[in-house]
N, C-alpha and C. Protein backbone atom coordinates (compact mmCIF):
# COMPACT_ATOMS: atom_id res chain seq x y z
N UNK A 1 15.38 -18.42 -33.25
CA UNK A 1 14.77 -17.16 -32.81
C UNK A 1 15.06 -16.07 -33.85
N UNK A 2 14.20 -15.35 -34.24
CA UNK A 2 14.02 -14.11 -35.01
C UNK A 2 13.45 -12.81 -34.46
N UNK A 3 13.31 -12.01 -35.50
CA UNK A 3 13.13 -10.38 -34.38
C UNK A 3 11.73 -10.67 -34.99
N UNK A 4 11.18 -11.50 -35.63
CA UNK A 4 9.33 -11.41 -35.71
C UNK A 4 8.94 -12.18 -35.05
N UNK A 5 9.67 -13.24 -34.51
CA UNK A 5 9.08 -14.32 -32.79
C UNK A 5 9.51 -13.36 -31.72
N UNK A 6 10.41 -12.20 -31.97
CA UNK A 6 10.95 -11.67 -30.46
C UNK A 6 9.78 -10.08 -30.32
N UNK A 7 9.01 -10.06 -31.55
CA UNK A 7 7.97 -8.76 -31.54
C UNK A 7 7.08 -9.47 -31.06
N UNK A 8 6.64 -10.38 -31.65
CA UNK A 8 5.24 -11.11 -31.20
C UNK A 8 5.42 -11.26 -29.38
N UNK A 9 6.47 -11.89 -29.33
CA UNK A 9 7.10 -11.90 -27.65
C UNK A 9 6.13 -11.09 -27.10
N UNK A 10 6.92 -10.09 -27.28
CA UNK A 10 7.05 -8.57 -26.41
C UNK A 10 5.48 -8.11 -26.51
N UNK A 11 4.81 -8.21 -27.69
CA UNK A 11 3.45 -7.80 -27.55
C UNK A 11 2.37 -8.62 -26.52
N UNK A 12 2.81 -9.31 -25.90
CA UNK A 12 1.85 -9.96 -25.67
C UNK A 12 1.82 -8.93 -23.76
N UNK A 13 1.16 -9.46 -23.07
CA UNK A 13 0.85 -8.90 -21.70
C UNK A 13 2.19 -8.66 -20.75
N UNK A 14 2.55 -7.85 -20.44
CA UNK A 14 4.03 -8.49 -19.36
C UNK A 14 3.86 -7.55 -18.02
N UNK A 15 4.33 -7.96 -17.28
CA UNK A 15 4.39 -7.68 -15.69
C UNK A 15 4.32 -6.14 -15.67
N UNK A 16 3.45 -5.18 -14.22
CA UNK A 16 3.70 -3.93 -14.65
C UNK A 16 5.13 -3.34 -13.74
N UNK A 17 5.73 -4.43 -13.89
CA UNK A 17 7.07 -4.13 -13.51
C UNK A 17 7.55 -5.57 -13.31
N UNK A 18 9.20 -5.33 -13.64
CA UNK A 18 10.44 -7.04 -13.47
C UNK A 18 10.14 -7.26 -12.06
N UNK A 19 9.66 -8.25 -12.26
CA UNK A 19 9.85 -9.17 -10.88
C UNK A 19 7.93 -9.36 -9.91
N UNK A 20 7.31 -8.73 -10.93
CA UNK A 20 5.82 -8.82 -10.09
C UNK A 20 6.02 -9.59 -9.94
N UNK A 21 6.13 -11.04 -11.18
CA UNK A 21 5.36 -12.46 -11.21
C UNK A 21 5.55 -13.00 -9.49
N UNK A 22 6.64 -12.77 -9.51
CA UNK A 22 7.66 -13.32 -8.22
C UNK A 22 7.01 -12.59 -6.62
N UNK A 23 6.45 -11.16 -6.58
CA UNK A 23 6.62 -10.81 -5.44
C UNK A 23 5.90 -11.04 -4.55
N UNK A 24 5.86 -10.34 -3.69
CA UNK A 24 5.03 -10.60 -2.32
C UNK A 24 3.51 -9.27 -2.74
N UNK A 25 2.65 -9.71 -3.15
CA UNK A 25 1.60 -8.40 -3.47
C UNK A 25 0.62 -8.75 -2.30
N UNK A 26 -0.07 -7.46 -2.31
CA UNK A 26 -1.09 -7.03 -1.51
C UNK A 26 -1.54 -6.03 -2.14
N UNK A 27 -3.09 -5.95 -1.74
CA UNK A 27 -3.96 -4.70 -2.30
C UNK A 27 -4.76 -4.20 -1.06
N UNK A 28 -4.60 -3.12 -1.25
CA UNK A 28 -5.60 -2.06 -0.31
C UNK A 28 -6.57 -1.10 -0.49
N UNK A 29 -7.43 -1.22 0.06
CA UNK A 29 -8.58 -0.09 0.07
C UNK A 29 -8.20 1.18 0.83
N UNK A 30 -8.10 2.33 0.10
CA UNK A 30 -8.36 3.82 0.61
C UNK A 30 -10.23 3.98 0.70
N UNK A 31 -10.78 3.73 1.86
CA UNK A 31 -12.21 4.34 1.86
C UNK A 31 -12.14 5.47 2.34
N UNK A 32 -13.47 6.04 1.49
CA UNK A 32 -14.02 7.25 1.60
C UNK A 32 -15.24 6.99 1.88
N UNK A 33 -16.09 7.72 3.53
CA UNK A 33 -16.73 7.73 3.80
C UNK A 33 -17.60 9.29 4.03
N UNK A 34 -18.75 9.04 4.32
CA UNK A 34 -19.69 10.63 3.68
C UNK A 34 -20.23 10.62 5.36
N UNK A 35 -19.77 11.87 6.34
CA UNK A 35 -20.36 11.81 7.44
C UNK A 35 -20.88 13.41 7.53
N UNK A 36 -22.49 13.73 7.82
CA UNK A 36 -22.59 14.77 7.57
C UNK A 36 -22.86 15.84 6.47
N UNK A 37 -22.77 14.97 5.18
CA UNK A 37 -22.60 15.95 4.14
C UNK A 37 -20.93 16.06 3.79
N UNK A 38 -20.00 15.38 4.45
CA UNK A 38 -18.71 15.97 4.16
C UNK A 38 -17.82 14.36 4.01
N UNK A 39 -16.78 14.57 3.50
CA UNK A 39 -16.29 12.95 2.95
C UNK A 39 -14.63 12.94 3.91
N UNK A 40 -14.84 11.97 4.24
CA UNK A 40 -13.76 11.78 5.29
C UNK A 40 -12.80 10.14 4.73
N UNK A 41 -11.95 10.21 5.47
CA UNK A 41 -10.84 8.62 4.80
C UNK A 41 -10.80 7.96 6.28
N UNK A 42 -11.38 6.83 5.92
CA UNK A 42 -11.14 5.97 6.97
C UNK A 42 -10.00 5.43 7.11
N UNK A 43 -9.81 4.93 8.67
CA UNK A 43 -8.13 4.19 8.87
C UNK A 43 -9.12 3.24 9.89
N UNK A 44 -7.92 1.98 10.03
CA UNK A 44 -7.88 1.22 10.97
C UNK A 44 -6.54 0.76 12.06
N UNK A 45 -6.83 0.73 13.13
CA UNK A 45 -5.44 0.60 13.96
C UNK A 45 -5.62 -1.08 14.11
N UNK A 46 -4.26 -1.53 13.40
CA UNK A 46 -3.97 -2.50 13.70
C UNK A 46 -3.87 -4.01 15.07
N UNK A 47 -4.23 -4.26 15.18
CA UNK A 47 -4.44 -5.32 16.67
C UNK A 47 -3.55 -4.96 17.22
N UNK A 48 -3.06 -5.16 18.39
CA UNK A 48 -1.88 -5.29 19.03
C UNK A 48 -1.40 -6.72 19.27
N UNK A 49 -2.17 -7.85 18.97
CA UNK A 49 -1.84 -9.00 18.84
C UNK A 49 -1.56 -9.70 17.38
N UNK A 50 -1.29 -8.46 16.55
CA UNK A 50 -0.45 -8.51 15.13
C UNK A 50 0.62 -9.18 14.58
N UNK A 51 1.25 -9.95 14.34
CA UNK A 51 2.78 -10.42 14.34
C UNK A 51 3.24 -8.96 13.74
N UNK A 52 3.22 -8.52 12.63
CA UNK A 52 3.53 -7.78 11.96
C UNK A 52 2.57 -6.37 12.48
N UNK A 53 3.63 -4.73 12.34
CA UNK A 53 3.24 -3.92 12.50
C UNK A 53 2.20 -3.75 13.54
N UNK A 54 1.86 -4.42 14.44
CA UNK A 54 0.95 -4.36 15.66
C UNK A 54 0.74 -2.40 16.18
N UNK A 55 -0.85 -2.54 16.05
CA UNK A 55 -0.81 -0.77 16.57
C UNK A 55 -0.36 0.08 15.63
N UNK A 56 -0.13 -0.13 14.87
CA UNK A 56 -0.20 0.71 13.74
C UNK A 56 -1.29 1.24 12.59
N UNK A 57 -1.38 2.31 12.07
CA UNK A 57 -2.25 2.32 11.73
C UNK A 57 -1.77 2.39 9.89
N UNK A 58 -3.42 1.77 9.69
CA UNK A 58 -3.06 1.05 8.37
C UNK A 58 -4.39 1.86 7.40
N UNK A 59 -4.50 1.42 5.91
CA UNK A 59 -5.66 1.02 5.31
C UNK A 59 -6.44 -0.49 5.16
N UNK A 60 -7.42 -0.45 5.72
CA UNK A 60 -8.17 -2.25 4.89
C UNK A 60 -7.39 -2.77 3.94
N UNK A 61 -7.05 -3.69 3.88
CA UNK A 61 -5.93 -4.76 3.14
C UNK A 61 -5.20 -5.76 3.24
N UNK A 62 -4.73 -5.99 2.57
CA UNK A 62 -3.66 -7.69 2.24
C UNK A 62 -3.12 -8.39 1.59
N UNK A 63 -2.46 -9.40 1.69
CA UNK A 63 -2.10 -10.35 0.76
C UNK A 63 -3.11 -10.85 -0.26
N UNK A 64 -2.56 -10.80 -1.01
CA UNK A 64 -3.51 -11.15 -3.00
C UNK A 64 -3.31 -12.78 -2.62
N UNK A 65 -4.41 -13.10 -2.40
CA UNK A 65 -4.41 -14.94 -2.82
C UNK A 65 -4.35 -15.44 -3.71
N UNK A 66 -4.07 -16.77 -4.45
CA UNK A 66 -4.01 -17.31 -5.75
C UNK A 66 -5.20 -17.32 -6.12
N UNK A 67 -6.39 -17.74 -5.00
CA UNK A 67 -7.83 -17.32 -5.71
C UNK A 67 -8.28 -15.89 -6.01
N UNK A 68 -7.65 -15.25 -5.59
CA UNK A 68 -8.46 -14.03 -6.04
C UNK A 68 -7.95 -13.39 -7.43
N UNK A 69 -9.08 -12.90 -8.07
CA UNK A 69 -8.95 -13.05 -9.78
C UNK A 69 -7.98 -11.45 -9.74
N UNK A 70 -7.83 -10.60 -9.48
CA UNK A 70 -7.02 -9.80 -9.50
C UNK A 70 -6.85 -9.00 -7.93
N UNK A 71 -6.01 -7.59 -7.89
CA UNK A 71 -5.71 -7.53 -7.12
C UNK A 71 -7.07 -6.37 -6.59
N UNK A 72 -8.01 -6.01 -7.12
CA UNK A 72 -9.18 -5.19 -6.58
C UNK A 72 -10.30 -6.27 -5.73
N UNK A 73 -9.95 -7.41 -6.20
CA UNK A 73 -11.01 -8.27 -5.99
C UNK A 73 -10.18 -8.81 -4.62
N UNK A 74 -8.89 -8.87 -4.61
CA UNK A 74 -8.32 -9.01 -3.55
C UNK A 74 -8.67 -7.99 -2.27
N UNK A 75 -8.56 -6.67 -2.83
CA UNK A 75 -8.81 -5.48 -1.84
C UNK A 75 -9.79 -5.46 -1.14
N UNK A 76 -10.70 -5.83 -1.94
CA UNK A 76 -12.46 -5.66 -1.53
C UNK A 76 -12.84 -7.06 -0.57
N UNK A 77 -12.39 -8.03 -0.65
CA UNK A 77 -11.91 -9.05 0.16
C UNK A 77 -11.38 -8.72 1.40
N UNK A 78 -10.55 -8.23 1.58
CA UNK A 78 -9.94 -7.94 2.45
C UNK A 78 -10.93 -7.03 3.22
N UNK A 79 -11.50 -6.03 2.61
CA UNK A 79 -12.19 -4.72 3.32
C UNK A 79 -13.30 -5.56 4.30
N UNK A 80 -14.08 -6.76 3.44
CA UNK A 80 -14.96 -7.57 4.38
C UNK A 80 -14.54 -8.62 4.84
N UNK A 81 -13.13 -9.11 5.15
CA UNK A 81 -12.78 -9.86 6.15
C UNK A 81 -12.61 -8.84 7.28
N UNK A 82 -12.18 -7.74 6.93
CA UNK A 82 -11.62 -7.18 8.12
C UNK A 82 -12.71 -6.22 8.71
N UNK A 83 -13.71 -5.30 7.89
CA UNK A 83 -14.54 -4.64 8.77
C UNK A 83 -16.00 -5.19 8.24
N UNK A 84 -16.12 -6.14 7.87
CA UNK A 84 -17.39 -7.01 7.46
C UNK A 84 -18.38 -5.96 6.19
N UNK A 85 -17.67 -5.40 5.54
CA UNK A 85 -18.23 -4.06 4.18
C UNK A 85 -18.34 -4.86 2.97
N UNK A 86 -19.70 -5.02 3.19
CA UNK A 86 -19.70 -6.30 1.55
C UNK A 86 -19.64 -5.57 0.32
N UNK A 87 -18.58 -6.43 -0.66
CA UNK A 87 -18.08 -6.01 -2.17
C UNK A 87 -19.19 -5.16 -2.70
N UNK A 88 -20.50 -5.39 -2.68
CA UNK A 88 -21.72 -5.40 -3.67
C UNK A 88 -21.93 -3.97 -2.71
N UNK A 89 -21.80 -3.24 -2.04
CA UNK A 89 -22.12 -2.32 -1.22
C UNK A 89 -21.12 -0.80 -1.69
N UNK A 90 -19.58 -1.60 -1.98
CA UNK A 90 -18.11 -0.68 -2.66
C UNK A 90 -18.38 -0.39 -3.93
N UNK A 91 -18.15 1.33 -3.66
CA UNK A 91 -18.26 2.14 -5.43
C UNK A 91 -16.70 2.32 -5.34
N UNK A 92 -16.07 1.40 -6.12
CA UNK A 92 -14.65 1.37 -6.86
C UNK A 92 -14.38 2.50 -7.78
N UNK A 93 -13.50 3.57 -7.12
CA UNK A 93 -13.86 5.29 -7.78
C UNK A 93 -12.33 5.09 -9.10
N UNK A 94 -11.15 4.39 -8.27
CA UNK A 94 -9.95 4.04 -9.27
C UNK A 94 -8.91 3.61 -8.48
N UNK A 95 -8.21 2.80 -9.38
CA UNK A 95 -6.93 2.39 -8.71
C UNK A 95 -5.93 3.12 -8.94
N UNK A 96 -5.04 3.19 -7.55
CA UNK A 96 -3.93 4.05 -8.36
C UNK A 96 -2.60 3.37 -8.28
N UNK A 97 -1.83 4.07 -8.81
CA UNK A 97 -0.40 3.65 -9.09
C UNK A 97 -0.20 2.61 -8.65
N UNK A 98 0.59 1.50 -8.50
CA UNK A 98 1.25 0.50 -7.32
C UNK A 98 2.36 1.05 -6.49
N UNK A 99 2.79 0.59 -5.46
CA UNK A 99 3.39 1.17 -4.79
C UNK A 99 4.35 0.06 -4.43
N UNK A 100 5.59 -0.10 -5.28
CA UNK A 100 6.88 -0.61 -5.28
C UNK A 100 7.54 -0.24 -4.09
N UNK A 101 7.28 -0.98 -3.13
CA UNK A 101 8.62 -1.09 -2.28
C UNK A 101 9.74 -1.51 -2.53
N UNK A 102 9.92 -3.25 -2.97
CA UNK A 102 10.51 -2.98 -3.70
C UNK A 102 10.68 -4.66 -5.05
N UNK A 103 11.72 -4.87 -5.48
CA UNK A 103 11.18 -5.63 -6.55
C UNK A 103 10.30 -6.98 -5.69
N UNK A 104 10.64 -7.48 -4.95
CA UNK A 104 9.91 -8.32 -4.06
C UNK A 104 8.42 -7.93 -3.09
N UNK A 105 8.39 -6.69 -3.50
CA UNK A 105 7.25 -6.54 -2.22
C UNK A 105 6.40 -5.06 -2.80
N UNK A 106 5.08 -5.70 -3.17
CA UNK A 106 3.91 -4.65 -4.03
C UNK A 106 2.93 -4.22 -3.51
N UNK A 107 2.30 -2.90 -3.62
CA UNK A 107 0.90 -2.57 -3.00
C UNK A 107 0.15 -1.84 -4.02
N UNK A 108 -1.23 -2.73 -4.10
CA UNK A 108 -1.98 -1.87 -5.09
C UNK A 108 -2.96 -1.51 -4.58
N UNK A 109 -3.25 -0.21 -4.24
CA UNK A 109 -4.28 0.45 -3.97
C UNK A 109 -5.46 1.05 -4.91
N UNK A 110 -6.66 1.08 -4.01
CA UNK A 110 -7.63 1.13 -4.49
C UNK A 110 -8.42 2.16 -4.00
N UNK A 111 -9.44 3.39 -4.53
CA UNK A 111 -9.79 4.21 -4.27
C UNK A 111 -11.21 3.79 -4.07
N UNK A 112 -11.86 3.97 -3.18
CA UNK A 112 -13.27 3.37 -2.99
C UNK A 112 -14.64 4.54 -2.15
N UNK A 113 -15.70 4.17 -2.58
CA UNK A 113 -16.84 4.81 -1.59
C UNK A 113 -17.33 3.56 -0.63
N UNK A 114 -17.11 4.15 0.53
CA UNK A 114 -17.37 2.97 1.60
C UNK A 114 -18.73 3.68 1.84
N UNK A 115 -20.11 2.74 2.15
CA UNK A 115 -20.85 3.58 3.27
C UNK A 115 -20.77 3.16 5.03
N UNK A 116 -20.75 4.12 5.67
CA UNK A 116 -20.06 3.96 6.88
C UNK A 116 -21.00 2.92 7.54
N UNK A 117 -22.53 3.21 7.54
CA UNK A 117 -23.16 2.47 8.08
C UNK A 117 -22.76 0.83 7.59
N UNK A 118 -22.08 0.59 6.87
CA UNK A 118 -21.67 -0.66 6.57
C UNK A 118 -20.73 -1.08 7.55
N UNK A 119 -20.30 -0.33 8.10
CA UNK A 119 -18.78 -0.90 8.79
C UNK A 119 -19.40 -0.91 10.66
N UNK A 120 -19.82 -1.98 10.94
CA UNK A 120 -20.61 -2.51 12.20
C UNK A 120 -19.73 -3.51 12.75
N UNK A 121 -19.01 -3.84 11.94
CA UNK A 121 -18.68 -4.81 12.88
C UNK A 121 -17.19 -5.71 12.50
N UNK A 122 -16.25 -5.44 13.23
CA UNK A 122 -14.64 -5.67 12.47
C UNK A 122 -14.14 -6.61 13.25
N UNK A 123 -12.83 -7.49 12.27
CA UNK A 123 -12.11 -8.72 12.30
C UNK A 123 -11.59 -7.83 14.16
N UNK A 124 -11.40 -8.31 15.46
CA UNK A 124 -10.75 -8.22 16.17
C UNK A 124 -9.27 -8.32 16.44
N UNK A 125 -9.15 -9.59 15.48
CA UNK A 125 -7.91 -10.40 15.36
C UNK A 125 -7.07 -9.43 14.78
N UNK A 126 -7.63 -8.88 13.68
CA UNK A 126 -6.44 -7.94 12.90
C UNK A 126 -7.05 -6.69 13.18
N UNK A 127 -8.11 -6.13 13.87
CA UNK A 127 -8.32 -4.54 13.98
C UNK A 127 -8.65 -4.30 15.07
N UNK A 128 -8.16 -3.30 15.56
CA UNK A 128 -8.61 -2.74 17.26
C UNK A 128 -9.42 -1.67 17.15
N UNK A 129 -9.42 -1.04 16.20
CA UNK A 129 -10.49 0.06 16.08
C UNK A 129 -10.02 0.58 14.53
N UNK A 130 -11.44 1.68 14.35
CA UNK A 130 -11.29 2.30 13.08
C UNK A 130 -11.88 3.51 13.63
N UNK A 131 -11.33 4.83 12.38
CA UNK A 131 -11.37 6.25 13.11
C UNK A 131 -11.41 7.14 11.43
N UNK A 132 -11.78 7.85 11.08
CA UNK A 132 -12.20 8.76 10.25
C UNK A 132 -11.58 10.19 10.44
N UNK A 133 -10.82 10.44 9.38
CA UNK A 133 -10.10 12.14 9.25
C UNK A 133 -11.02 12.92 8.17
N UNK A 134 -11.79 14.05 8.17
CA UNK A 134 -12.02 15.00 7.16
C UNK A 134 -10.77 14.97 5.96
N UNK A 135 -11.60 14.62 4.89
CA UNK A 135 -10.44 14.80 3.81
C UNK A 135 -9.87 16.25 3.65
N UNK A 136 -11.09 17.05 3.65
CA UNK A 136 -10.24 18.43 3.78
C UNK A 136 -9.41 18.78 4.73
N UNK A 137 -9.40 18.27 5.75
CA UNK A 137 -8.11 18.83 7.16
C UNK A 137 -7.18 17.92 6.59
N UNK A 138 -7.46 16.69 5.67
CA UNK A 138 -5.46 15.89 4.80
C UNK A 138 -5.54 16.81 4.03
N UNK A 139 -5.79 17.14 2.84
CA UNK A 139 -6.09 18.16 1.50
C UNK A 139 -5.08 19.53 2.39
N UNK A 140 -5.29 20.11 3.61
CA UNK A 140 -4.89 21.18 4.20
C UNK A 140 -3.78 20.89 5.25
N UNK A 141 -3.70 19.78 5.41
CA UNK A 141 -2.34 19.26 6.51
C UNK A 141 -1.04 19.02 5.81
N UNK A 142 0.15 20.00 6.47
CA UNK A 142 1.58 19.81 5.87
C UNK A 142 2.31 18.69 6.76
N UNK A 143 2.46 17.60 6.13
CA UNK A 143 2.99 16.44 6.73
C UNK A 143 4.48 16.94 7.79
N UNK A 144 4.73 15.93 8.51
CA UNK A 144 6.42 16.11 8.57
C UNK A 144 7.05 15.38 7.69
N UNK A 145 7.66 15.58 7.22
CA UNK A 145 9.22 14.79 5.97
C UNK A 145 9.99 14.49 6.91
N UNK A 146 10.28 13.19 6.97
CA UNK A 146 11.75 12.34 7.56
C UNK A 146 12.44 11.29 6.50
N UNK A 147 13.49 11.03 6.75
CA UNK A 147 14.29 10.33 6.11
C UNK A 147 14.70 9.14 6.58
N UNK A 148 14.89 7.85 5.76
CA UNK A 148 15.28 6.91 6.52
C UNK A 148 16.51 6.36 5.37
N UNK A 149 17.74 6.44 5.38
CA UNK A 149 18.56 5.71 4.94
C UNK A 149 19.13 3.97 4.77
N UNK A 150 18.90 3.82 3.56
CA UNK A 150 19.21 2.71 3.25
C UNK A 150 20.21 2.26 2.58
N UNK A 151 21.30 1.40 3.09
CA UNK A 151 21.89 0.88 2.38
C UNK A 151 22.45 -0.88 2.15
N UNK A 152 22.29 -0.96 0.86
CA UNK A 152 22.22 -2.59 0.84
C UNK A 152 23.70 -3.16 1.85
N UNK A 153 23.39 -4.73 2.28
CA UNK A 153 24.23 -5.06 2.61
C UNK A 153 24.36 -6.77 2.04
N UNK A 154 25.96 -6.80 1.27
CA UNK A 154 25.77 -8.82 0.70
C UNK A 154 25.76 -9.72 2.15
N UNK A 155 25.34 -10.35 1.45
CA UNK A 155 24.96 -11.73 2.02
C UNK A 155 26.20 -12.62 2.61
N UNK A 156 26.35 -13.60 3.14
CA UNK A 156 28.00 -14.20 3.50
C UNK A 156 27.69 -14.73 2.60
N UNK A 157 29.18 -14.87 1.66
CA UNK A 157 29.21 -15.96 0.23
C UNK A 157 29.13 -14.95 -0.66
N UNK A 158 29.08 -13.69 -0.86
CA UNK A 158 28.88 -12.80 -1.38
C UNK A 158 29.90 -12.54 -2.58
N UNK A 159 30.19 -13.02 -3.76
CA UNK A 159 31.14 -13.26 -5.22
C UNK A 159 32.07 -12.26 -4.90
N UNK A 160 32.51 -11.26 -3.93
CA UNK A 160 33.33 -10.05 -4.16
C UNK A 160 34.30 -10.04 -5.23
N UNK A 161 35.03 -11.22 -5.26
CA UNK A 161 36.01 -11.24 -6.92
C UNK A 161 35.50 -11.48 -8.09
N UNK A 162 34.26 -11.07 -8.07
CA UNK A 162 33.34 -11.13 -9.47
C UNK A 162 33.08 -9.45 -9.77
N UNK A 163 33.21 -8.76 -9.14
CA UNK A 163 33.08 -7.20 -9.23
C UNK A 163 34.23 -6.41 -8.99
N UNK A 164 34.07 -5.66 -9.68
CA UNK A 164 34.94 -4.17 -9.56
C UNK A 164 35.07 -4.02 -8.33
N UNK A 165 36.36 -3.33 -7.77
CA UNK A 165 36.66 -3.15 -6.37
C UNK A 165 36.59 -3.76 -5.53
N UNK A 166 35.92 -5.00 -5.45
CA UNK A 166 35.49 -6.32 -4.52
C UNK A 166 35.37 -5.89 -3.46
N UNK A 167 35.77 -6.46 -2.43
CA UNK A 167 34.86 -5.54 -0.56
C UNK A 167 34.65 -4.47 -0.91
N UNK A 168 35.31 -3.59 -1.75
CA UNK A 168 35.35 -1.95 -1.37
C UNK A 168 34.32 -1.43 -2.57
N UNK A 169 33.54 -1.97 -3.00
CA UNK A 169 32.68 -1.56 -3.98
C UNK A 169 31.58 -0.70 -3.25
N UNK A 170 31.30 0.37 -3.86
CA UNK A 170 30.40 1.50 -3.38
C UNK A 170 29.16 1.44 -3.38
N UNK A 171 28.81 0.53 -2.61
CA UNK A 171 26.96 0.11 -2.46
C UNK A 171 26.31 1.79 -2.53
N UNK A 172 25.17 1.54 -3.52
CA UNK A 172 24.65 3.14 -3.02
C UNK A 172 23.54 3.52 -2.32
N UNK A 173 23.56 4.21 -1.31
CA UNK A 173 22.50 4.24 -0.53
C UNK A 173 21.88 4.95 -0.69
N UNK A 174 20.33 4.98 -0.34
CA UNK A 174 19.39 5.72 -0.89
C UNK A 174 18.44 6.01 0.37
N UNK A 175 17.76 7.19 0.35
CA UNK A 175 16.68 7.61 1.73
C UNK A 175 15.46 7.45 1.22
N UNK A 176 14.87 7.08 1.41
CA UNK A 176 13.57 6.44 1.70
C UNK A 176 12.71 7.94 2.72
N UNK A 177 11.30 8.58 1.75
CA UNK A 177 10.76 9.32 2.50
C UNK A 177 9.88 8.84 3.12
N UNK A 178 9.68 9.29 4.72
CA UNK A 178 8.82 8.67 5.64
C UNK A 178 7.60 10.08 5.93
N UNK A 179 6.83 9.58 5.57
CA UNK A 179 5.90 11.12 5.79
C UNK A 179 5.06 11.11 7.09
N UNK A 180 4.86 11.89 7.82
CA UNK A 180 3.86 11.76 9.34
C UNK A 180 2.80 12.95 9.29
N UNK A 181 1.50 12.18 9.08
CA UNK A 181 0.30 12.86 9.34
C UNK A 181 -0.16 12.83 11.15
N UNK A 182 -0.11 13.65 11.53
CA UNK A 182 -0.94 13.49 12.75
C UNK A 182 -2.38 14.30 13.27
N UNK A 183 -3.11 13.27 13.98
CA UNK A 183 -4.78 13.80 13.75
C UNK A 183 -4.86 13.11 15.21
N UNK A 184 -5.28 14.20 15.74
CA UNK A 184 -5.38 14.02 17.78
C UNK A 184 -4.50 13.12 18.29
N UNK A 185 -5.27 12.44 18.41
CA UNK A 185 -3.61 11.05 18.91
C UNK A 185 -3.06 10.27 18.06
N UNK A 186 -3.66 10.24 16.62
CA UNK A 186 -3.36 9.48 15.63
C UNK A 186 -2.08 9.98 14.98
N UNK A 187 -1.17 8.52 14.78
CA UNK A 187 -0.01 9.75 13.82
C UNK A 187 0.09 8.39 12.83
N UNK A 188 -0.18 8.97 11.43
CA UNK A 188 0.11 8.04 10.61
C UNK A 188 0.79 8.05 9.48
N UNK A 189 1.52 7.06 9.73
CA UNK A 189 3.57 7.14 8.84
C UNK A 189 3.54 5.89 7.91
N UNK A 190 4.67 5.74 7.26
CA UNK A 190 5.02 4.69 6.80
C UNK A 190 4.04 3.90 5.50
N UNK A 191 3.97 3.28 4.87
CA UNK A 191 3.30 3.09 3.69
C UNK A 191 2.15 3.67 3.66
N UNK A 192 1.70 3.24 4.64
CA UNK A 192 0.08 4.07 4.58
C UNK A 192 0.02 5.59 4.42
N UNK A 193 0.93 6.29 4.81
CA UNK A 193 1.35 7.63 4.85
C UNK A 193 1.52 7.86 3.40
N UNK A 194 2.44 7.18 2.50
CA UNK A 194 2.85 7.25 1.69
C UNK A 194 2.16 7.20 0.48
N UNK A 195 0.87 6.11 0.58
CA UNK A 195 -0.41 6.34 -0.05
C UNK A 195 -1.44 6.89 -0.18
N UNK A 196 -1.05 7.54 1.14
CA UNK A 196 -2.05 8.54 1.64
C UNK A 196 -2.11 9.84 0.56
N UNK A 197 -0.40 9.91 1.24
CA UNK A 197 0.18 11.67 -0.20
C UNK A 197 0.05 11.58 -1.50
N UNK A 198 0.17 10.68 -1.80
CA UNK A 198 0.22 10.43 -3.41
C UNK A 198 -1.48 10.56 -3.60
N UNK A 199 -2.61 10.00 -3.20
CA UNK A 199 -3.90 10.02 -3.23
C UNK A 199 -4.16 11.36 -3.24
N UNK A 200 -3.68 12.57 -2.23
CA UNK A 200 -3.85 13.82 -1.73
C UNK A 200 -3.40 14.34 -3.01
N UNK A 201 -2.26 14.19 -3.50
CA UNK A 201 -1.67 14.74 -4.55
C UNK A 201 -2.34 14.78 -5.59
N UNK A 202 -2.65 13.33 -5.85
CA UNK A 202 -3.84 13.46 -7.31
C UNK A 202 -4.76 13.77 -7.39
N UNK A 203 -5.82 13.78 -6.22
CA UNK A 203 -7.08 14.35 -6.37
C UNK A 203 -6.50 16.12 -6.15
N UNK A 204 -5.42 16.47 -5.86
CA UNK A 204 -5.39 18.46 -5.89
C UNK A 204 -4.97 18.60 -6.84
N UNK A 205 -4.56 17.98 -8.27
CA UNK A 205 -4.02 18.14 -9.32
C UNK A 205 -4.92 18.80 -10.07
């Protein structure tokens, strides 16, 4: 090995972060729908016969399959398994950031023009309904900020005489912001929330 096999290395394509190859990804659609003359963000409330997150409310999305050639093609997939909105119908406006939970577990979102009249008819299994907010009342809504504290905990078998201080080593904990939009009865937190602000953020920039 040399530092002109270890440049060539490095130039070539690499993960957009340690540990993608490995994680658990999913991609999601943020739609934007036009009702009226005015552009609104669709949501969907999760089944209640969900394993996961049941009743919650989400964006269109999912797990990235090995067939699907990247993770937009994944998204848009997802948007017509779940509210039957065919690909060829989605104006793909941009993707944004990924959203690292954490090295094991990815979300790449996708910024899209849905047309509403497309959305007739949705997966039951995974959606109980879908509901539309004016982007300008998010653009003008001050979330609530909550906190959720985290701190790691080892595993049994855990090397403690391989580290500094062993049991008593200072795991560091970190808070995790939980943001809450609420819109009539809708209150929507937790990743989706979280993609929500960051979306809000960049388009007021």
């Amino acid at each position: 090995m040399n530092l002109t096999t270890i440049k060539t290395q490095l130039q070539q394509t690499q993960p957009a972060f340690i540990g993608e190859d490995s994680a658990f990804r999913s991609a999601v659609v943020v739609p934007l729908v036009e009702v009226n003359d005015e552009l609104h963000v669709l949501f969907e409330v999760r089944s209640l016969t969900m394993r996961k997150q049941p009743g919650d409310i989400s964006f269109p999305g999912g797990k990235i399959d090995p067939t699907d050639a990247n993770p937009e093609e994944a998204a848009l997939r997802e948007l017509y398994e779940e509210l039957s909105v065919p690909p060829s119908s989605v104006d793909v406006l941009s993707e944004l950031s990924p959203l690292i939970i954490s090295p094991t577990f990815v979300i790449y979102p996708f910024v899209a023009k849905v047309d509403i009249r497309e959305v007739n008819t949705f997966n039951r299994d995974e959606v109980a309904e879908v509901f539309i907010v004016p982007l300008n009342w998010l653009l003008e809504c001050d979330p609530e900020l909550h906190h959720v504290m985290m701190k790691p905990t080892p595993s049994e078998g855990f090397p403690f005489d391989k580290i500094m201080k062993g049991e008593d080593y200072e795991w560091r904990a970190r808070a995790i912001d939980e943001w809450f939009f609420e819109y009539n009865d809708y209150v929507i937190w937790g990743l989706t929330a979280r993609i929500l602000k960051y979306f809000l953020e960049r388009i007021e920039a």
